[in-house]
N, C-alpha and C. Protein backbone atom coordinates (compact mmCIF):
# COMPACT_ATOMS: atom_id res chain seq x y z
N UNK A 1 2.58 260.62 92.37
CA UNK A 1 3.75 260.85 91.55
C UNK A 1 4.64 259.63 91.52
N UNK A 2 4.99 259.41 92.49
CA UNK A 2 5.62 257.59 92.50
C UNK A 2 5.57 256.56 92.17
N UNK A 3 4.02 256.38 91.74
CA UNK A 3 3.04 255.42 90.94
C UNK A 3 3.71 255.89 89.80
N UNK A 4 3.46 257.10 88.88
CA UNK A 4 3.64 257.57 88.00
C UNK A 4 4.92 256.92 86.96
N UNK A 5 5.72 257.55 88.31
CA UNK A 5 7.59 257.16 88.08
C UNK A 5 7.69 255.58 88.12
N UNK A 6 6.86 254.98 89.00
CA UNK A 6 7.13 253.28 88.61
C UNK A 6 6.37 253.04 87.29
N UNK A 7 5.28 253.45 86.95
CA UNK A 7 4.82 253.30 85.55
C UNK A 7 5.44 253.29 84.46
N UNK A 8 6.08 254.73 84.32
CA UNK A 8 6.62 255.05 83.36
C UNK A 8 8.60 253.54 83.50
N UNK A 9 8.67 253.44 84.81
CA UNK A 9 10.31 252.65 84.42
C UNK A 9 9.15 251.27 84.44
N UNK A 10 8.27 250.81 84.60
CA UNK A 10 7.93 249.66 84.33
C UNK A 10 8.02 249.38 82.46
N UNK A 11 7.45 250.61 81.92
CA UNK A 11 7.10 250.57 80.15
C UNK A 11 8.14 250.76 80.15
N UNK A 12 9.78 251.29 80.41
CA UNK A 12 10.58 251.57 79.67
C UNK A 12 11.45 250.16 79.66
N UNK A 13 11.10 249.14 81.03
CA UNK A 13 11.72 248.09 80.84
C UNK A 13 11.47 247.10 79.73
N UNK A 14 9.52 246.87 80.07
CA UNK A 14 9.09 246.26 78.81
C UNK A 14 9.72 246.73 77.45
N UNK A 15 10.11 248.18 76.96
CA UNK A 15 10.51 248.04 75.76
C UNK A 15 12.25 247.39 75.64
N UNK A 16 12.42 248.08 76.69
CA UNK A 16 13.62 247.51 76.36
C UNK A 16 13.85 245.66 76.03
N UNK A 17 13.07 244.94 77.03
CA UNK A 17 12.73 243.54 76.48
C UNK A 17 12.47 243.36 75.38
N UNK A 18 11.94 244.14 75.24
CA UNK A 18 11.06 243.87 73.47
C UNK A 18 12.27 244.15 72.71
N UNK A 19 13.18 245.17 72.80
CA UNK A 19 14.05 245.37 71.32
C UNK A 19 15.23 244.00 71.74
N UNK A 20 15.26 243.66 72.55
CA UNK A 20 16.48 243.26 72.87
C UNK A 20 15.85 241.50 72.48
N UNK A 21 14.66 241.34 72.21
CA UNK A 21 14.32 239.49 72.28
C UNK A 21 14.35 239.06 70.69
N UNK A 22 14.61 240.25 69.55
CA UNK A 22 15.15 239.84 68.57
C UNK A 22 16.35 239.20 68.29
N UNK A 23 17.66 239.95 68.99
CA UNK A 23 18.98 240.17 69.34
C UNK A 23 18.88 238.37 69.87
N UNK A 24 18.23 237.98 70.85
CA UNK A 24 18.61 236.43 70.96
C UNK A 24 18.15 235.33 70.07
N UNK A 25 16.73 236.04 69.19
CA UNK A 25 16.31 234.76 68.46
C UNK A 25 17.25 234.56 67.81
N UNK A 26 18.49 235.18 67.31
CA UNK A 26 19.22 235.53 65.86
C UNK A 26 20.47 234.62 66.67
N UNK A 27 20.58 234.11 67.76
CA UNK A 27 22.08 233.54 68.39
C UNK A 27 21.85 231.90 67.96
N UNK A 28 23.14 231.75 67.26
CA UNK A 28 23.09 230.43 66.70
C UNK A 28 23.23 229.01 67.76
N UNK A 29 23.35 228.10 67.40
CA UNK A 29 23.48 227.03 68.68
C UNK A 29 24.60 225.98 67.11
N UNK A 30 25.85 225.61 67.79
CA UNK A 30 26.98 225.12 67.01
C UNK A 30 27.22 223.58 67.94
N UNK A 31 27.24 222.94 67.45
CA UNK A 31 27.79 221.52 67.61
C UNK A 31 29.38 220.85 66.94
N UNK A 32 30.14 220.68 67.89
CA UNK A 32 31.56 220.15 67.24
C UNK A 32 31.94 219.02 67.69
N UNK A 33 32.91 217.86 66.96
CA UNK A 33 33.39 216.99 67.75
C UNK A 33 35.23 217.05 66.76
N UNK A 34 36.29 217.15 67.87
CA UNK A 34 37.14 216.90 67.32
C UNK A 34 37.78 216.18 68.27
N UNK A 35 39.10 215.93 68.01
CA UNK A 35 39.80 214.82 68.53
C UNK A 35 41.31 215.68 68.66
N UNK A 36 41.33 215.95 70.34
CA UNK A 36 42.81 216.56 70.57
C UNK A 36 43.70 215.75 70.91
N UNK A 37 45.03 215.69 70.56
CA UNK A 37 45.82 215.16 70.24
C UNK A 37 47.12 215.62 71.04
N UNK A 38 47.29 214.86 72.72
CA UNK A 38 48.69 215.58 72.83
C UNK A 38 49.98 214.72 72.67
N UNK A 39 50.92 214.64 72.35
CA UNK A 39 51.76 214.26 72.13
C UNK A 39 53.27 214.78 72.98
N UNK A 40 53.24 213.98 73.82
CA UNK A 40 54.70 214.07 74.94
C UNK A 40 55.73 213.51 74.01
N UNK A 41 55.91 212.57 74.07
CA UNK A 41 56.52 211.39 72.95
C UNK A 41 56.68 212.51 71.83
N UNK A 42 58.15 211.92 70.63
CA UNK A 42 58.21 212.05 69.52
C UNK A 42 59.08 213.11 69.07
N UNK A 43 60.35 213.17 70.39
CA UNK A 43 61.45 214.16 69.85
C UNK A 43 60.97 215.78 69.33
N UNK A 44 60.98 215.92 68.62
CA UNK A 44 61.03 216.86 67.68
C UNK A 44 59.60 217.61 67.40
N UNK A 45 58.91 216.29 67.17
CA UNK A 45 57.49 216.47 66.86
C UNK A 45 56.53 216.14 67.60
N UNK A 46 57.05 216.61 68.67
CA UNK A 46 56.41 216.86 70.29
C UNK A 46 55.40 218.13 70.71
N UNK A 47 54.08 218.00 70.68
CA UNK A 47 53.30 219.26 70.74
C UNK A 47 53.23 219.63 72.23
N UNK A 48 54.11 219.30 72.91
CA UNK A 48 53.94 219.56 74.35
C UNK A 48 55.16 219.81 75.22
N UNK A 49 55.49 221.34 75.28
CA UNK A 49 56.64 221.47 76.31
C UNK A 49 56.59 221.61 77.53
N UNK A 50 57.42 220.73 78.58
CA UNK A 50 56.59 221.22 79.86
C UNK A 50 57.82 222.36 80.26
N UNK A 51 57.19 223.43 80.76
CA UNK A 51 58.08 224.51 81.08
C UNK A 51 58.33 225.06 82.46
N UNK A 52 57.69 224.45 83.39
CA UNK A 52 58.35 224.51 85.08
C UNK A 52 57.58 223.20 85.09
N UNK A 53 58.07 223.53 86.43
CA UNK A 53 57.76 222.19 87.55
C UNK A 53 58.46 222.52 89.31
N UNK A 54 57.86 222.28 90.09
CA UNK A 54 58.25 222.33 91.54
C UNK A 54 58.71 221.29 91.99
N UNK A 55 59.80 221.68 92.48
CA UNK A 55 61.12 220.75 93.10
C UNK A 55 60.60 219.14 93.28
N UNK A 56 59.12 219.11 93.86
CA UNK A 56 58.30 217.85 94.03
C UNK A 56 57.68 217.55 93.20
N UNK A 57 57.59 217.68 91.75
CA UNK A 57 56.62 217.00 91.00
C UNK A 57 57.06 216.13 90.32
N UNK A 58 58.16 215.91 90.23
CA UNK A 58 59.18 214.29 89.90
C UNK A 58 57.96 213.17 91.14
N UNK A 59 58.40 213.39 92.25
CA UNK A 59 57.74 212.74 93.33
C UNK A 59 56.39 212.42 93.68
N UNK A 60 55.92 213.66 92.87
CA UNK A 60 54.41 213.35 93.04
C UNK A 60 53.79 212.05 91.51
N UNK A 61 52.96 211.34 92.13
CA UNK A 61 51.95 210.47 91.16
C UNK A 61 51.27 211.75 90.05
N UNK A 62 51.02 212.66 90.42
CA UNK A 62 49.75 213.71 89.66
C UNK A 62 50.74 214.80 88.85
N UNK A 63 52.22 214.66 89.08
CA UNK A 63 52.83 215.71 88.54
C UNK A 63 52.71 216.78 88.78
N UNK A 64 52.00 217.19 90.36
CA UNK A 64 51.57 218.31 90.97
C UNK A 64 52.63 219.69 90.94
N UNK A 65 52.21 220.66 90.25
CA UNK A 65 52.84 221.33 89.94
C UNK A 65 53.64 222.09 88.77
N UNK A 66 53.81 220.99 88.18
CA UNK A 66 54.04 220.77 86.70
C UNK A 66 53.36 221.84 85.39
N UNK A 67 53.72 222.88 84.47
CA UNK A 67 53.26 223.66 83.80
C UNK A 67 53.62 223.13 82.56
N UNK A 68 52.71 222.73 81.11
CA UNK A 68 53.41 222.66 79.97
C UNK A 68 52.68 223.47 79.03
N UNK A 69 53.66 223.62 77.85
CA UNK A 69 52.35 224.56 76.76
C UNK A 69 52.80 223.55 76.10
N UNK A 70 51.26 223.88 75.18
CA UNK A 70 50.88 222.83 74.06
C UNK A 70 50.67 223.58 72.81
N UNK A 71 50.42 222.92 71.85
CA UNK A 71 50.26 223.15 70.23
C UNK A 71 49.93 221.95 69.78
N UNK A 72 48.54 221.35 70.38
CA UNK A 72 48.53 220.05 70.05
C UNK A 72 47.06 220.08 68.23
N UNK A 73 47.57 219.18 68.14
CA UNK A 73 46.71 218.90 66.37
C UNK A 73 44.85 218.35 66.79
N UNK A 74 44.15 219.15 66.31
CA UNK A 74 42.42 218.57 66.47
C UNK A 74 41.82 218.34 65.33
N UNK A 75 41.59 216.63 65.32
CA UNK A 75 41.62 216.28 64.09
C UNK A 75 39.96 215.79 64.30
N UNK A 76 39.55 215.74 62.80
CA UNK A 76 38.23 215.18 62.67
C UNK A 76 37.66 213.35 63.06
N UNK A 77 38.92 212.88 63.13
CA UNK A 77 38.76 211.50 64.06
C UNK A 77 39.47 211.30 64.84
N UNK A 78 39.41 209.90 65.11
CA UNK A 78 40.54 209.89 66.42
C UNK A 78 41.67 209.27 65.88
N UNK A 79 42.48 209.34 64.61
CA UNK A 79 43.43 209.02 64.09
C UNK A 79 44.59 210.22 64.24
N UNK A 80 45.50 210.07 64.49
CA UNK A 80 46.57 211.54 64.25
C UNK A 80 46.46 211.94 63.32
N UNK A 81 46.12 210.63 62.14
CA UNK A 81 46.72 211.30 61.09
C UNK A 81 45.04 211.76 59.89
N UNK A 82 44.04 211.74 60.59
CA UNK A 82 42.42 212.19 60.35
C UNK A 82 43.16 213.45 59.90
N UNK A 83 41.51 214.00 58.96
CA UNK A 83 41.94 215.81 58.66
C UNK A 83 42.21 216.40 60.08
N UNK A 84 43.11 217.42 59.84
CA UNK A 84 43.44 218.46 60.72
C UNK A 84 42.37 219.50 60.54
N UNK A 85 41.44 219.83 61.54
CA UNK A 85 40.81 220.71 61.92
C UNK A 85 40.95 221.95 62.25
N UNK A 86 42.13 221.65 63.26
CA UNK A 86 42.87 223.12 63.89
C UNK A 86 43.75 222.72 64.86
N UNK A 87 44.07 223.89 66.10
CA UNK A 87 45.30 223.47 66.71
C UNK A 87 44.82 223.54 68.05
N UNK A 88 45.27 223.10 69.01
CA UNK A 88 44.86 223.81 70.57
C UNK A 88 45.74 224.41 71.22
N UNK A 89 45.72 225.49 71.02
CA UNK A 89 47.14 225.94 71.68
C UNK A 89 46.77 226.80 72.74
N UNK A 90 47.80 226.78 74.22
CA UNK A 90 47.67 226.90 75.28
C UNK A 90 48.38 226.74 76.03
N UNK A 91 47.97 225.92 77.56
CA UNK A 91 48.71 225.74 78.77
C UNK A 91 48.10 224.80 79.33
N UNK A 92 48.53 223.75 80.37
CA UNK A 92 47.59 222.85 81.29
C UNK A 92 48.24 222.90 82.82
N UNK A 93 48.69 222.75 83.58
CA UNK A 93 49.07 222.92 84.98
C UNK A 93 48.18 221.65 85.81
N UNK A 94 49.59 220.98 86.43
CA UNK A 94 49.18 219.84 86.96
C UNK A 94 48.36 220.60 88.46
N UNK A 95 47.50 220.69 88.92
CA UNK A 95 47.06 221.65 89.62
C UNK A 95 45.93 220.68 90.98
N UNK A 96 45.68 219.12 90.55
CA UNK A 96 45.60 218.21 91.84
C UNK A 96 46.89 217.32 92.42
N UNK A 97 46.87 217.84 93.56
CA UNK A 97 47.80 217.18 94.59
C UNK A 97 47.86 215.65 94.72
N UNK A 98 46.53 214.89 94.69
CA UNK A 98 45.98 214.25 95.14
C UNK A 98 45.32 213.68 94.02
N UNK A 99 44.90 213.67 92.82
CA UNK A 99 44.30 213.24 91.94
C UNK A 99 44.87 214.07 90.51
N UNK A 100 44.33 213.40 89.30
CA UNK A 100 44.94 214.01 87.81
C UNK A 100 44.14 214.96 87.71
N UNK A 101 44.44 216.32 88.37
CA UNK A 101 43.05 218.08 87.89
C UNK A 101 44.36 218.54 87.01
N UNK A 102 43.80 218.68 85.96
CA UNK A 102 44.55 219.99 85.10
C UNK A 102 43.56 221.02 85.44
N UNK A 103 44.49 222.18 85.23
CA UNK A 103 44.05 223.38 85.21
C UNK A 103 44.39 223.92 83.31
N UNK A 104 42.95 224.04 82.86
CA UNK A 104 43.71 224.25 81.58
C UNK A 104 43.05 225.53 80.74
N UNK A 105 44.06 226.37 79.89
CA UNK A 105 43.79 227.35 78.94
C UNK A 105 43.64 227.29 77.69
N UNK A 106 43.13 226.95 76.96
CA UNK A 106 43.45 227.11 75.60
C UNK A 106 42.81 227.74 74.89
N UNK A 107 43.08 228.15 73.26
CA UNK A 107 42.41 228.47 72.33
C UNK A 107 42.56 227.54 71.31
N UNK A 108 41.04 226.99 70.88
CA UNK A 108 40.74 226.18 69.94
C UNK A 108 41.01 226.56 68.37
N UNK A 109 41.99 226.70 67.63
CA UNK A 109 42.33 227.57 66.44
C UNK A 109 41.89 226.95 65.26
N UNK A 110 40.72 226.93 64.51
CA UNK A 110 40.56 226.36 63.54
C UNK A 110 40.84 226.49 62.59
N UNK A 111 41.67 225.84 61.14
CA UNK A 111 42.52 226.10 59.95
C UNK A 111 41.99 225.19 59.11
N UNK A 112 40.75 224.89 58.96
CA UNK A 112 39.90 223.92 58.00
C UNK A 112 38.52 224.02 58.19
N UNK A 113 37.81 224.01 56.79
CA UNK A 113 36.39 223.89 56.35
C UNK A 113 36.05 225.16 56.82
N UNK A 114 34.51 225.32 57.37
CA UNK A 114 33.55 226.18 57.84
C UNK A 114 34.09 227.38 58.76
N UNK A 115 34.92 226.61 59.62
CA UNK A 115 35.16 227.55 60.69
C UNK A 115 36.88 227.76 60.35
N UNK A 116 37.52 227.77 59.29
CA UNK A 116 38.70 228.31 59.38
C UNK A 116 38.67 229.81 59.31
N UNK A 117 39.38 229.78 60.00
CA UNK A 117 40.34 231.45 61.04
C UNK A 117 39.04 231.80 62.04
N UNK A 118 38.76 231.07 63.00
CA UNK A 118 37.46 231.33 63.96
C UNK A 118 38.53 230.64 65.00
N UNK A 119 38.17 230.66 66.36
CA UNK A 119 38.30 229.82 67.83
C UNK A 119 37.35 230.23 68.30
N UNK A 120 37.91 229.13 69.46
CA UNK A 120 37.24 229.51 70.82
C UNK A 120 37.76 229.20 72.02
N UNK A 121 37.31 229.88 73.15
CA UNK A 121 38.48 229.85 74.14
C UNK A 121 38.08 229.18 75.21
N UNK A 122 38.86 227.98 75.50
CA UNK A 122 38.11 226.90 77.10
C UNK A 122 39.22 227.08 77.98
N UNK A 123 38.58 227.30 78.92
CA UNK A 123 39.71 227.40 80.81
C UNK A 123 39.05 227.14 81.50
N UNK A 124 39.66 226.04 82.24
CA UNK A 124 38.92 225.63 83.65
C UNK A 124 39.66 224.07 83.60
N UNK A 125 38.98 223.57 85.25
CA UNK A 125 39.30 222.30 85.04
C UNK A 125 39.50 220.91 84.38
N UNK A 126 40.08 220.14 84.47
CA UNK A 126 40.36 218.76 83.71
C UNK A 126 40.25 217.97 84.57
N UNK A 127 39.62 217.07 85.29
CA UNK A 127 40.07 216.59 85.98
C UNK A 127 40.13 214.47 85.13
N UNK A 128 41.48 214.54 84.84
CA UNK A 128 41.22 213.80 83.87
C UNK A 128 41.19 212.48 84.23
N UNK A 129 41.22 211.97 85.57
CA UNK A 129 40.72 210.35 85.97
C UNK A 129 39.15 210.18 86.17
N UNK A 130 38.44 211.10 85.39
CA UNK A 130 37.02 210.89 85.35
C UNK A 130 36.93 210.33 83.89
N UNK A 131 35.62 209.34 83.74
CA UNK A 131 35.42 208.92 82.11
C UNK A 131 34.84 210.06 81.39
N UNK A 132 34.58 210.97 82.40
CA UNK A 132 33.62 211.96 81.54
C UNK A 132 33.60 213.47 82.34
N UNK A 133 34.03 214.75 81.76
CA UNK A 133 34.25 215.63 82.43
C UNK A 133 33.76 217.00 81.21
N UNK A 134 33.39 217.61 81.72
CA UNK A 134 32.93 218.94 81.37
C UNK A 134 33.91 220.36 81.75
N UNK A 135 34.40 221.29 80.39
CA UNK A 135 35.27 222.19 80.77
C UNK A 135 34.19 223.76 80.49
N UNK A 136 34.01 224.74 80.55
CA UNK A 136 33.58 225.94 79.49
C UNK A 136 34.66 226.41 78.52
N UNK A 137 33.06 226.93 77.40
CA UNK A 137 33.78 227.91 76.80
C UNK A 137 33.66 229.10 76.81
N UNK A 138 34.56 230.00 77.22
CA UNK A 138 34.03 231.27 77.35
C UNK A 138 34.20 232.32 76.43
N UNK A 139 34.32 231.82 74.93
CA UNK A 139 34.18 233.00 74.22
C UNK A 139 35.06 233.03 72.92
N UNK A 140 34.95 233.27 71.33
CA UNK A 140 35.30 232.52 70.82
C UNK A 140 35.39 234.48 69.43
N UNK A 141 35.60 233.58 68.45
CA UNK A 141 36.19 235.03 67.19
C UNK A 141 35.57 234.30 66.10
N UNK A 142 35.79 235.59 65.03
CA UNK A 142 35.37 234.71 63.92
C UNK A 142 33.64 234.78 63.68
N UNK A 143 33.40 233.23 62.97
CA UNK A 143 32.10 232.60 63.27
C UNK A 143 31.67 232.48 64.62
N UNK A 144 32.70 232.32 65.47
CA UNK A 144 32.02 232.21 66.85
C UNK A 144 32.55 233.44 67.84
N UNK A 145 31.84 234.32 67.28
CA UNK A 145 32.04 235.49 68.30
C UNK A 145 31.27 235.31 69.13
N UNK A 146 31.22 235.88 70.23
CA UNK A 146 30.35 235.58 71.54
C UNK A 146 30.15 234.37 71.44
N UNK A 147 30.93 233.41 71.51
CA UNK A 147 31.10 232.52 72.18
C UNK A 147 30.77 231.85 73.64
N UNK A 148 29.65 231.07 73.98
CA UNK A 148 29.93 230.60 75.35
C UNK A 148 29.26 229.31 75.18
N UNK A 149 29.80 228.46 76.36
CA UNK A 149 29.20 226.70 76.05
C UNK A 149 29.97 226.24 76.90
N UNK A 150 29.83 224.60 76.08
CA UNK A 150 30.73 223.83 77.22
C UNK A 150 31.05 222.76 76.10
N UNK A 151 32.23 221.95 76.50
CA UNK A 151 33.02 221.23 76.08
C UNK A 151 32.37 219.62 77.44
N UNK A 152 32.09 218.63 76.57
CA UNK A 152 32.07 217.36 77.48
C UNK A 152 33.62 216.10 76.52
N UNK A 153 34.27 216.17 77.68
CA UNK A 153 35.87 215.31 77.66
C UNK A 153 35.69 213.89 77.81
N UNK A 154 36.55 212.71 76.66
CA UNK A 154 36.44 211.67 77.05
C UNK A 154 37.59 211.74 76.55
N UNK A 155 38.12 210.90 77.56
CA UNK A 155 39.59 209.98 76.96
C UNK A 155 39.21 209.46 75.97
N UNK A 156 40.12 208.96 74.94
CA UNK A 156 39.70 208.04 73.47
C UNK A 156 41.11 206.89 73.59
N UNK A 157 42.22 207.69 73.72
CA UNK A 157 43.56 206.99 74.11
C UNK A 157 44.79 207.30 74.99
N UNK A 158 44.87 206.94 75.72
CA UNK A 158 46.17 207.26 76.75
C UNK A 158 47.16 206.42 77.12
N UNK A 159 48.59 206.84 76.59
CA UNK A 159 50.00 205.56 76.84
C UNK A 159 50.21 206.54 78.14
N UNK A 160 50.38 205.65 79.29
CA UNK A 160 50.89 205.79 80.32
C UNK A 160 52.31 205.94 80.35
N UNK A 161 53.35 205.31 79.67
CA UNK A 161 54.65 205.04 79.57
C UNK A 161 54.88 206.48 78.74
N UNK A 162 54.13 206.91 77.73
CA UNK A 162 54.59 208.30 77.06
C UNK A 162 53.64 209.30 77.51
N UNK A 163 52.97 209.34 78.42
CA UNK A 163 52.02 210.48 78.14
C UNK A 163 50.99 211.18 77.28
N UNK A 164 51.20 210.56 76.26
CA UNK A 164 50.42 210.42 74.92
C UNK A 164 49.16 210.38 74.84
N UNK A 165 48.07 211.37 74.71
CA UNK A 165 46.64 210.84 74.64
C UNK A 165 46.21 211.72 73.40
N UNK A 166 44.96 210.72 73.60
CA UNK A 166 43.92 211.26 71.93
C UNK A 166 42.41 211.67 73.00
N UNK A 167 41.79 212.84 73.24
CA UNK A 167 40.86 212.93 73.99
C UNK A 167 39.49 213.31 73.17
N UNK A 168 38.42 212.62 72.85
CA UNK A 168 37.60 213.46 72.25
C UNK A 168 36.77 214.59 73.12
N UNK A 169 36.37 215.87 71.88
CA UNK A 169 36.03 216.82 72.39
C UNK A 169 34.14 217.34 71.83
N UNK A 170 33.49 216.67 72.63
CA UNK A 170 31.79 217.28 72.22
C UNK A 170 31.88 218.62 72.50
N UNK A 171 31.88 219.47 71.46
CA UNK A 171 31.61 220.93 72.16
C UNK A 171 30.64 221.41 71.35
N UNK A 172 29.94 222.26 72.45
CA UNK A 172 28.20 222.41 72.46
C UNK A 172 28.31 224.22 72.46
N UNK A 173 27.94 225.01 71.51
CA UNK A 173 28.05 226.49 71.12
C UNK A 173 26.69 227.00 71.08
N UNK A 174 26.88 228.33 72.28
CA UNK A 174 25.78 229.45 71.43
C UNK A 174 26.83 230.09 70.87
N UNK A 175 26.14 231.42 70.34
CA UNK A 175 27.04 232.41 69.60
C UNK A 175 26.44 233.09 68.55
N UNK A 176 26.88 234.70 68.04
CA UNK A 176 26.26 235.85 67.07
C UNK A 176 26.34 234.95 65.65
C-alpha cells in the first residue's frame, strides 16, 4: 500500500511539473540601461532631501547615519538633460560606519516609450566606493510584473564638493 501511495504522489508531482513548465517558457528576460541622476546641489531643483541624520553624521567621513529621499530623473544617457525615462523615487541611508554602504529603496517609475506606467522595485545595498556593485530587483508592475533581477552600478560622475552624481544602471529582468 505505501508503494502504491508513493506512486500515485510521485505521478501527481510529475504532472504538476508538466503544467507548470509552460508557465516559465512564457517569462520574458528584459535588458535596461539608464542613467540615475542625483542631484544634492541646485536649490530648488534638488531631487534629494536629506531628512534625519544622527547627532554624528556631520563628523563622520561616510555620513553614517544620514536618511534622504530622492526623486531623482533616469535618463537614457548620461546627460541630465538626455530623454527622461522615468524617476527613482525612494530612500538611501548612509548605513556604513566605516566605508560609503547605502542602504537603498527605490521604485524605478517609468514615464517614457515601452515601459511607461510600469516599475520596478530595487532594495539592498550600495556600497558605493566600489567601481562596480550589484543591487536586486525584487519585483516590478505593469510590463514588469513579477519582476526579479539585478541591477549592476557604475559611477559615470561624482562632484565631491556637491554630492552630485550621474550613476549608470545595467538592469538585467525576468518577468510575466
Amino acid at each position: 500500500m505505501a508503494s502504491s501511495t508513493a506512486i500515485s504522489c510521485l505521478a501527481a508531482l510529475l504532472l504538476l511539473a508538466a503544467a507548470a513548465a509552460p508557465a516559465f517558457a512564457a517569462e520574458k528576460e528584459t535588458r535596461l540601461r539608464v542613467y540615475w541622476h542625483d542631484v544634492v546641489s541646485g536649490g530648488p531643483n534638488a531631487t534629494v532631501a536629506q531628512v534625519a541624520q544622527a547627532p554624528s553624521s556631520n563628523a563622520s567621513a561616510t555620513g553614517f547615519g544620514g536618511i534622504s529621499v530622492i526623486d531623482d530623473p533616469l535618463t537614457e544617457g548620461p546627460s541630465l538633460t538626455s530623454r527622461l525615462l522615468g524617476r527613482a523615487q525612494g530612500m538611501y541611508v548612509s548605513a556604513g560606519k566605516d566605508s560609503l554602504s547605502l542602504l537603498m529603496a527605490m521604485n524605478f517609475v517609468f514615464v517614457d516609450g515601452a515601459y511607461n506606467g510600469s516599475s520596478i522595485a530595487i532594495i539592498g545595498p550600495n556600497q558605493a566606493d566600489r567601481a562596480v556593485r550589484e543591487m536586486p530587483v525584487v519585483g516590478g508592475t505593469g510590463v514588469f510584473r513579477f519582476a526579479r533581477g539585478y541591477c549592476q552600478l557604475r559611477t559615470h560622475w561624482f562632484d565631491a564638493k556637491t554630492g552630485d552624481a550621474t550613476v549608470e544602471y545595467k538592469i538585467h529582468l525576468r518577468h510575466d
